[in-house]
PDB file of N, CA and C in Angstrom:
ATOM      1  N   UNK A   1      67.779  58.223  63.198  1.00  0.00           N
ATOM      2  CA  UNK A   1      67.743  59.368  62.314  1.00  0.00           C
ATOM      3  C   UNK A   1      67.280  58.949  60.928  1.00  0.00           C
ATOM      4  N   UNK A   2      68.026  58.097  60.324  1.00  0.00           N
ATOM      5  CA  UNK A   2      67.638  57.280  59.141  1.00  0.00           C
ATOM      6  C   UNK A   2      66.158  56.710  59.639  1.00  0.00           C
ATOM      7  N   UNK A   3      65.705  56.162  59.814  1.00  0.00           N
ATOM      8  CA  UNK A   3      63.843  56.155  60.242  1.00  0.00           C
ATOM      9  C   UNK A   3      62.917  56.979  60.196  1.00  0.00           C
ATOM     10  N   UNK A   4      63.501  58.147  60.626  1.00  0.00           N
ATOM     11  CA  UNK A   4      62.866  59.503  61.243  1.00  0.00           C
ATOM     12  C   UNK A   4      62.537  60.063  59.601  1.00  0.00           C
ATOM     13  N   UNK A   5      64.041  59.660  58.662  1.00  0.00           N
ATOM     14  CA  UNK A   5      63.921  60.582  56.934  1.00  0.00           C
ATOM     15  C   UNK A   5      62.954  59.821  56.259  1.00  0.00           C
ATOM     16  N   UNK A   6      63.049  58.229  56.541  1.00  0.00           N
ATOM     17  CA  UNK A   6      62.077  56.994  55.788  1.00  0.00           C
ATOM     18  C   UNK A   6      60.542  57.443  56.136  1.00  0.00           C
ATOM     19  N   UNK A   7      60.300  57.944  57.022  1.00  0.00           N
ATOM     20  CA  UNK A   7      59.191  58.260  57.855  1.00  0.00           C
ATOM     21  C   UNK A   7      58.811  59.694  57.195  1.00  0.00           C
ATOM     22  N   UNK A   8      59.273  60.376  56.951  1.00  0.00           N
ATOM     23  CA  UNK A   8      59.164  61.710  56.566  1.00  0.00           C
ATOM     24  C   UNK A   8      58.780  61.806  55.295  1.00  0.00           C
ATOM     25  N   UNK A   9      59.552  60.701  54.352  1.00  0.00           N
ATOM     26  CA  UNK A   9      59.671  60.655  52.909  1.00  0.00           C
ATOM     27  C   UNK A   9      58.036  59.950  52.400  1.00  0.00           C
ATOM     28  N   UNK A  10      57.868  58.520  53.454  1.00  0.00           N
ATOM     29  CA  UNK A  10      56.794  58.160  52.827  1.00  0.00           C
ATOM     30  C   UNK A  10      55.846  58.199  53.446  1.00  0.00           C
ATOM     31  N   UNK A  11      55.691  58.799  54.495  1.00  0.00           N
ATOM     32  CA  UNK A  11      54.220  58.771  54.991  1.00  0.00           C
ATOM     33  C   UNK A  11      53.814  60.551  55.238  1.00  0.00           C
ATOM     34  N   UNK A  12      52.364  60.571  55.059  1.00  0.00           N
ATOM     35  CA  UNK A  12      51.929  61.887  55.446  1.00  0.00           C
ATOM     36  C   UNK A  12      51.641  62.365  56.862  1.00  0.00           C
ATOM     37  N   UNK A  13      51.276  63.368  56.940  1.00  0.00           N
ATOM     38  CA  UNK A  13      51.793  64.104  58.359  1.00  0.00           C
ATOM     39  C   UNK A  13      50.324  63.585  59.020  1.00  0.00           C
ATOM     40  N   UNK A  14      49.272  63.197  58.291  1.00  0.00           N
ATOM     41  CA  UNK A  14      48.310  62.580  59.191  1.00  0.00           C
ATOM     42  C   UNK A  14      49.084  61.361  59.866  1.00  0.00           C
ATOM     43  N   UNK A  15      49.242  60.355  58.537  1.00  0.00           N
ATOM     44  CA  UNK A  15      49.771  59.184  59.138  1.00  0.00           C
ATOM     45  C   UNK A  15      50.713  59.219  60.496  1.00  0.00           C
ATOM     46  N   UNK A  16      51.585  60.231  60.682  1.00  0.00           N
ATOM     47  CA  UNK A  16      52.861  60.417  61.183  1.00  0.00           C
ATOM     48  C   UNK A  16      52.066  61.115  62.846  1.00  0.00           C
ATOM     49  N   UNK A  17      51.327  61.940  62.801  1.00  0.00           N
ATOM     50  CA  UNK A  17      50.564  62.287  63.283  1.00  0.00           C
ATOM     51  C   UNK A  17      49.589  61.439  64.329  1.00  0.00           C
ATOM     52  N   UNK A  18      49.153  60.081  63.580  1.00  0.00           N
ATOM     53  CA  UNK A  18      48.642  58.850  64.102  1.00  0.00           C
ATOM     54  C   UNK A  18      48.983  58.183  65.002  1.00  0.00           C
ATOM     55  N   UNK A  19      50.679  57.674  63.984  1.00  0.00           N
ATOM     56  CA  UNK A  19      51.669  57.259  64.701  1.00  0.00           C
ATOM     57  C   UNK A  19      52.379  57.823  65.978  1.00  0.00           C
ATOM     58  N   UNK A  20      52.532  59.070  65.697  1.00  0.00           N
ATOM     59  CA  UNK A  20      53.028  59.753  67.365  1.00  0.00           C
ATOM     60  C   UNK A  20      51.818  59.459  68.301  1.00  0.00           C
ATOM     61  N   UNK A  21      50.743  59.769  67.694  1.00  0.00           N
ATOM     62  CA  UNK A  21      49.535  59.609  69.377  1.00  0.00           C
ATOM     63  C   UNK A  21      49.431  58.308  69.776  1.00  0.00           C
ATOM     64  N   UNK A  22      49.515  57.355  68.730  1.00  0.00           N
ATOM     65  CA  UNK A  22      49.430  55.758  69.074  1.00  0.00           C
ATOM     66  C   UNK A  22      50.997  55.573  70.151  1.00  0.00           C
ATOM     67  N   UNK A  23      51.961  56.012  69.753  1.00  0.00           N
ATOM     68  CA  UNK A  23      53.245  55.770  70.273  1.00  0.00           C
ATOM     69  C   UNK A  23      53.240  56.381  71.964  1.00  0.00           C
ATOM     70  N   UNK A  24      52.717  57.810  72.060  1.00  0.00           N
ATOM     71  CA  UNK A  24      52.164  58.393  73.352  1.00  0.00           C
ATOM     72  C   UNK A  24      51.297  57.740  74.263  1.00  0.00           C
ATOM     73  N   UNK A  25      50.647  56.774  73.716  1.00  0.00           N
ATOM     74  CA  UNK A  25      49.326  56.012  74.401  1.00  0.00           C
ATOM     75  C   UNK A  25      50.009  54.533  74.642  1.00  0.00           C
ATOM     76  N   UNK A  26      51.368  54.354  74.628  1.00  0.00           N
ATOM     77  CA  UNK A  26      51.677  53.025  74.453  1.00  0.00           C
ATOM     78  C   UNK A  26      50.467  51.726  73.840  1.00  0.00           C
ATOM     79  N   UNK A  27      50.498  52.616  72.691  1.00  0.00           N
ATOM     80  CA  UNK A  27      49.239  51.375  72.385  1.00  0.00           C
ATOM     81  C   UNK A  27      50.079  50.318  71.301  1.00  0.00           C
ATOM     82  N   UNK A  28      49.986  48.950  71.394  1.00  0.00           N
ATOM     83  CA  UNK A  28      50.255  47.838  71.001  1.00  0.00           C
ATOM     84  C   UNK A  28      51.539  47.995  71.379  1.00  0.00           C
ATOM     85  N   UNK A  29      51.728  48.486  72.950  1.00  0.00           N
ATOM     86  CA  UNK A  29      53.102  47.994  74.246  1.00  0.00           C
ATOM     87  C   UNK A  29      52.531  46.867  74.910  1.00  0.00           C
ATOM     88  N   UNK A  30      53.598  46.075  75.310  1.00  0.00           N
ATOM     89  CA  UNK A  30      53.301  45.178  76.690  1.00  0.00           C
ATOM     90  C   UNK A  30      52.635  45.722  77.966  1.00  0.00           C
ATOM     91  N   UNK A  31      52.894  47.187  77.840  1.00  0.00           N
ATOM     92  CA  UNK A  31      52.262  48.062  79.139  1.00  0.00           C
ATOM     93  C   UNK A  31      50.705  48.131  78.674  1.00  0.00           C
ATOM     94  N   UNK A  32      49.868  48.825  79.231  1.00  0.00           N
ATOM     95  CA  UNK A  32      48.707  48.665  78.990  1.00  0.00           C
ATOM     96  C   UNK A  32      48.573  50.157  78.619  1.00  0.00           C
ATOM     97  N   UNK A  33      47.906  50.068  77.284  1.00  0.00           N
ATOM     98  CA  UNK A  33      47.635  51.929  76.213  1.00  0.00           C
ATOM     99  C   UNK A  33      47.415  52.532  77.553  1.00  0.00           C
ATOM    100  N   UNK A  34      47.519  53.845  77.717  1.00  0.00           N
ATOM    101  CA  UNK A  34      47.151  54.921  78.575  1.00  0.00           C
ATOM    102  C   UNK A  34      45.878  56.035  77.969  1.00  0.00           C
ATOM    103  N   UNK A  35      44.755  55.736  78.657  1.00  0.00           N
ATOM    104  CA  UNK A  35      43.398  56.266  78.250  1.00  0.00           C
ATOM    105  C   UNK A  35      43.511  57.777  77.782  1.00  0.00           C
ATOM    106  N   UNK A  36      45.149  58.521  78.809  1.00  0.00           N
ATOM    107  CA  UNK A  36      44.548  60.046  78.356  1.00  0.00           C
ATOM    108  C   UNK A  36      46.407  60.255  78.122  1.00  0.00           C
ATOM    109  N   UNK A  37      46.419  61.212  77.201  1.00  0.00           N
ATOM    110  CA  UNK A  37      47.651  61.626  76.886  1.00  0.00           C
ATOM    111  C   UNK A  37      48.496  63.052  77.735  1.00  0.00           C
ATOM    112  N   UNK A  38      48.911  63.102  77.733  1.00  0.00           N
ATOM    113  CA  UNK A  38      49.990  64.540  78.757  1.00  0.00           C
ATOM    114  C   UNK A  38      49.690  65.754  77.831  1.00  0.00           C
ATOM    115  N   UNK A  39      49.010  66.548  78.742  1.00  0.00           N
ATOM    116  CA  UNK A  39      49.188  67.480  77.993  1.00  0.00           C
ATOM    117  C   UNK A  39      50.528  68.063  76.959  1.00  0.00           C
ATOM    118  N   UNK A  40      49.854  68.494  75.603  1.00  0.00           N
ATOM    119  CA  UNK A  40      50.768  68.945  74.592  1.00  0.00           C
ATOM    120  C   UNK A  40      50.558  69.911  73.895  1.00  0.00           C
ATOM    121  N   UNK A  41      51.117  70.674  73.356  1.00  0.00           N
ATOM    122  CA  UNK A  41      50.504  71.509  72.453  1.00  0.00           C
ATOM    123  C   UNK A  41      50.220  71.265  71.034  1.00  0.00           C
ATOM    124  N   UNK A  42      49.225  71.979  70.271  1.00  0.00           N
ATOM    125  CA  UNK A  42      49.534  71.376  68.654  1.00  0.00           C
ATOM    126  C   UNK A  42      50.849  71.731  67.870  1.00  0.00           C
ATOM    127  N   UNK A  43      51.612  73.125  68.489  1.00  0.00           N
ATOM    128  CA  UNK A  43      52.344  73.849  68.182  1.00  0.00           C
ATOM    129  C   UNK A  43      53.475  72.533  68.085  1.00  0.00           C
ATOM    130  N   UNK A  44      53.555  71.681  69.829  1.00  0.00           N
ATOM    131  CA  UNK A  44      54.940  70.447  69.506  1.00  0.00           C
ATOM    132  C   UNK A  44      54.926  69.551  68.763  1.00  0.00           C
ATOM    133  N   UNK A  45      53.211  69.220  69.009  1.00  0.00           N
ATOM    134  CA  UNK A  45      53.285  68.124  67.659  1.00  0.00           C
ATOM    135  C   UNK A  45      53.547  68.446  66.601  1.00  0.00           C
ATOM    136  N   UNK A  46      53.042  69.384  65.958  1.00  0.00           N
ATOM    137  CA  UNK A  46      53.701  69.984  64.708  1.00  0.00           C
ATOM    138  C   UNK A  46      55.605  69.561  64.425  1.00  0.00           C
ATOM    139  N   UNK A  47      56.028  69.806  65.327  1.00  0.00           N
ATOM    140  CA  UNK A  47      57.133  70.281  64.943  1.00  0.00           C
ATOM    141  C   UNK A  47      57.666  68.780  65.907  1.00  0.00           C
ATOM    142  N   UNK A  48      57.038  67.727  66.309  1.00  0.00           N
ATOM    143  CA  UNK A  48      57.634  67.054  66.136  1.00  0.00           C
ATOM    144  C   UNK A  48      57.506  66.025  65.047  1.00  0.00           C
ATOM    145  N   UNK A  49      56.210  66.129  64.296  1.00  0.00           N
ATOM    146  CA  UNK A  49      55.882  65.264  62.916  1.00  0.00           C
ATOM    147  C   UNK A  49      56.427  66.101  61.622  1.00  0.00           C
ATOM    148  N   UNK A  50      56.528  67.538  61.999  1.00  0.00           N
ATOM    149  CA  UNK A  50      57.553  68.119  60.408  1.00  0.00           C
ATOM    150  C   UNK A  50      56.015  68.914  59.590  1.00  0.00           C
ATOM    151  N   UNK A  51      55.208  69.129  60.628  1.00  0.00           N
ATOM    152  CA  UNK A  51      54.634  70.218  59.522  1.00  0.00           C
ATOM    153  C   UNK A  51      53.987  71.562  60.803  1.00  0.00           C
ATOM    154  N   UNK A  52      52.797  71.800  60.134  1.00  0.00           N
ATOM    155  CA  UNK A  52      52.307  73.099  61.036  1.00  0.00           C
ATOM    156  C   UNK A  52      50.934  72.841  61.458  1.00  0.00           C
ATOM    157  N   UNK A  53      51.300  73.823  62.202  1.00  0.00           N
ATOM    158  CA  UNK A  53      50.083  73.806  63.942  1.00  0.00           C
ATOM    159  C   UNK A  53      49.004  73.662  63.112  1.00  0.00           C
ATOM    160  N   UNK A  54      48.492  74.183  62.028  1.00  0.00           N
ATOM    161  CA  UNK A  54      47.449  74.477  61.714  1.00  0.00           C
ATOM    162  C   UNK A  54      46.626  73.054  61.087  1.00  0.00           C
ATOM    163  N   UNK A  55      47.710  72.006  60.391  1.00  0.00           N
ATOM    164  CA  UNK A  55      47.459  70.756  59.789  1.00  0.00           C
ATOM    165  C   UNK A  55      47.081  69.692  61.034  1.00  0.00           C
ATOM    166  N   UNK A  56      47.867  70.211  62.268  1.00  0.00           N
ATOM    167  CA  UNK A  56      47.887  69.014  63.382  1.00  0.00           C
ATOM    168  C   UNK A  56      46.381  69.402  63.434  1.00  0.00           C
ATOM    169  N   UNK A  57      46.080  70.531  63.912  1.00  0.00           N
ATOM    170  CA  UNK A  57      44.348  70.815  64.061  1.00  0.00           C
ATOM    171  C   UNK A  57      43.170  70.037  63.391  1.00  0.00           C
ATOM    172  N   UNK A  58      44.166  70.395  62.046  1.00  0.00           N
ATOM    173  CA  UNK A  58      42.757  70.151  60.774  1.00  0.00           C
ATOM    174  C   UNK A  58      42.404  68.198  61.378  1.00  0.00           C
ATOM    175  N   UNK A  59      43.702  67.553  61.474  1.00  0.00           N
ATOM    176  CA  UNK A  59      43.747  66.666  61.528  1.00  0.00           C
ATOM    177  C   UNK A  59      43.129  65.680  62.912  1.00  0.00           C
ATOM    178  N   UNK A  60      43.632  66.721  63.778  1.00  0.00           N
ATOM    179  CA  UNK A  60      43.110  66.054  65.402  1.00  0.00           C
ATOM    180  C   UNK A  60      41.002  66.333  65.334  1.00  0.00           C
ATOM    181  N   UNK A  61      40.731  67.452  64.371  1.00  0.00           N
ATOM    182  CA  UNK A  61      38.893  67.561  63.777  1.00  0.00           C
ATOM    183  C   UNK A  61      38.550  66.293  63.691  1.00  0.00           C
ATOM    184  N   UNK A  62      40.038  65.691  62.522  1.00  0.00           N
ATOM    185  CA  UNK A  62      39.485  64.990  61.951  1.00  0.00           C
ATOM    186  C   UNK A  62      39.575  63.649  62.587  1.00  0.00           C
ATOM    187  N   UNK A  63      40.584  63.104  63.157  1.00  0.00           N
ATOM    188  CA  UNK A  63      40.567  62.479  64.319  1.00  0.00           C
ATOM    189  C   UNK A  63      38.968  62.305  65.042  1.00  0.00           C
ATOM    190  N   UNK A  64      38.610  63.188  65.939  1.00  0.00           N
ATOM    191  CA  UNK A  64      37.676  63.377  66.402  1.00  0.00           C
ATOM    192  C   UNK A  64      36.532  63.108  65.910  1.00  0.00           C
ATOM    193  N   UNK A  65      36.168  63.619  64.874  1.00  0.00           N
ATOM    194  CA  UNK A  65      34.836  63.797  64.304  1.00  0.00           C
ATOM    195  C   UNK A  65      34.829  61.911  63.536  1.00  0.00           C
ATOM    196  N   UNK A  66      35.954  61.490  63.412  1.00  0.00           N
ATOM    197  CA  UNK A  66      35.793  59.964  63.021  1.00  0.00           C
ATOM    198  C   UNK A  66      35.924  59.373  64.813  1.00  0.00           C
ATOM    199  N   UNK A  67      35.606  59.807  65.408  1.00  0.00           N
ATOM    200  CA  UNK A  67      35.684  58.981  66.691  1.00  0.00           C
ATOM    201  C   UNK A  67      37.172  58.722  67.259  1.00  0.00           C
ATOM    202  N   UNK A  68      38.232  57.974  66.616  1.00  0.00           N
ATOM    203  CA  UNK A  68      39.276  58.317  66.961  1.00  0.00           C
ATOM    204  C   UNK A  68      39.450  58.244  68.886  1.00  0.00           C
ATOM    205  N   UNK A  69      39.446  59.821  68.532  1.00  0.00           N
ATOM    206  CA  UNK A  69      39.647  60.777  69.801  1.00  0.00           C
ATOM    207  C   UNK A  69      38.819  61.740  70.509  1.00  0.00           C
ATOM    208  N   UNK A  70      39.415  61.563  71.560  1.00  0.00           N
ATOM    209  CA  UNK A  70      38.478  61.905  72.664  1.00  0.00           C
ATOM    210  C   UNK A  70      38.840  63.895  72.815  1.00  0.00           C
ATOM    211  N   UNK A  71      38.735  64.991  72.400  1.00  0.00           N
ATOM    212  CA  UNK A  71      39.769  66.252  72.670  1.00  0.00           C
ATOM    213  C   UNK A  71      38.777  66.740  73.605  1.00  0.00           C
ATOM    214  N   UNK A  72      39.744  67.651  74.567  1.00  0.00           N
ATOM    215  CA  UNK A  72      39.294  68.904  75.318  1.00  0.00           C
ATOM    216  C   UNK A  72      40.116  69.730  75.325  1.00  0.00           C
ATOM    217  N   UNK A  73      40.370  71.036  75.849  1.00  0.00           N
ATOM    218  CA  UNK A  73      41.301  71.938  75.833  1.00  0.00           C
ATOM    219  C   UNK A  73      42.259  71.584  75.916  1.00  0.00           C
ATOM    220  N   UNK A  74      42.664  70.870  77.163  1.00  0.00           N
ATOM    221  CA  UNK A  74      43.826  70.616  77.432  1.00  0.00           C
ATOM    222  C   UNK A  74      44.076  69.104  77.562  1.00  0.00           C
ATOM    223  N   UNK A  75      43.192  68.216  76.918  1.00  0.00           N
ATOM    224  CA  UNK A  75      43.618  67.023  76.603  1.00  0.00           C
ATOM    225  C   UNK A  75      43.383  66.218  75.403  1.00  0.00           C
ATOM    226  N   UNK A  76      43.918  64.776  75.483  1.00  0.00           N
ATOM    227  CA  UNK A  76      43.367  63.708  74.330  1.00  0.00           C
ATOM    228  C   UNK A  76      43.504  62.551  74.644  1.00  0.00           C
ATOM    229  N   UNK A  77      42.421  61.717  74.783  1.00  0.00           N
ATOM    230  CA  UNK A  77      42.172  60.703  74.728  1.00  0.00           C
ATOM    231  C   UNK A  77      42.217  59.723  73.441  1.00  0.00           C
TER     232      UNK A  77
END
């Protein structure tokens, strides 16, 4: 819980945002990253990084359009 406020306080909802998809992809796990993510909505991510649907969007563009990520309707790479 205390992590979750440290996390909230100093990083922005991109960063946080980053961090959840990197964490979803087990990337830098002993398991090996997973190429495509489970479907989600922007609506959960939102509200599981602490802001709104509309920022996860702006952000997953932006994701994308820097290469990043891979989007389709119903996925992310």
């Amino acid at each position: 819980m205390e992590a979750n406020l440290v996390d909230h306080l100093f990083n922005s909802s991109e960063k946080r945002l980053a961090r959840l998809l990197l964490l979803m992809a087990n990337f830098g796990q002993e398991a090996k990253p997973l190429p495509l993510i489970a479907k989600i909505s922007q609506e959960s991510l939102a509200e599981m990084i602490g802001t709104t649907r509309s920022r996860v969007s702006f952000f997953l563009n932006r994701f994308r359009d820097l290469g990043f990520i891979i989007t389709t309707a119903v996925t992310c790479k």
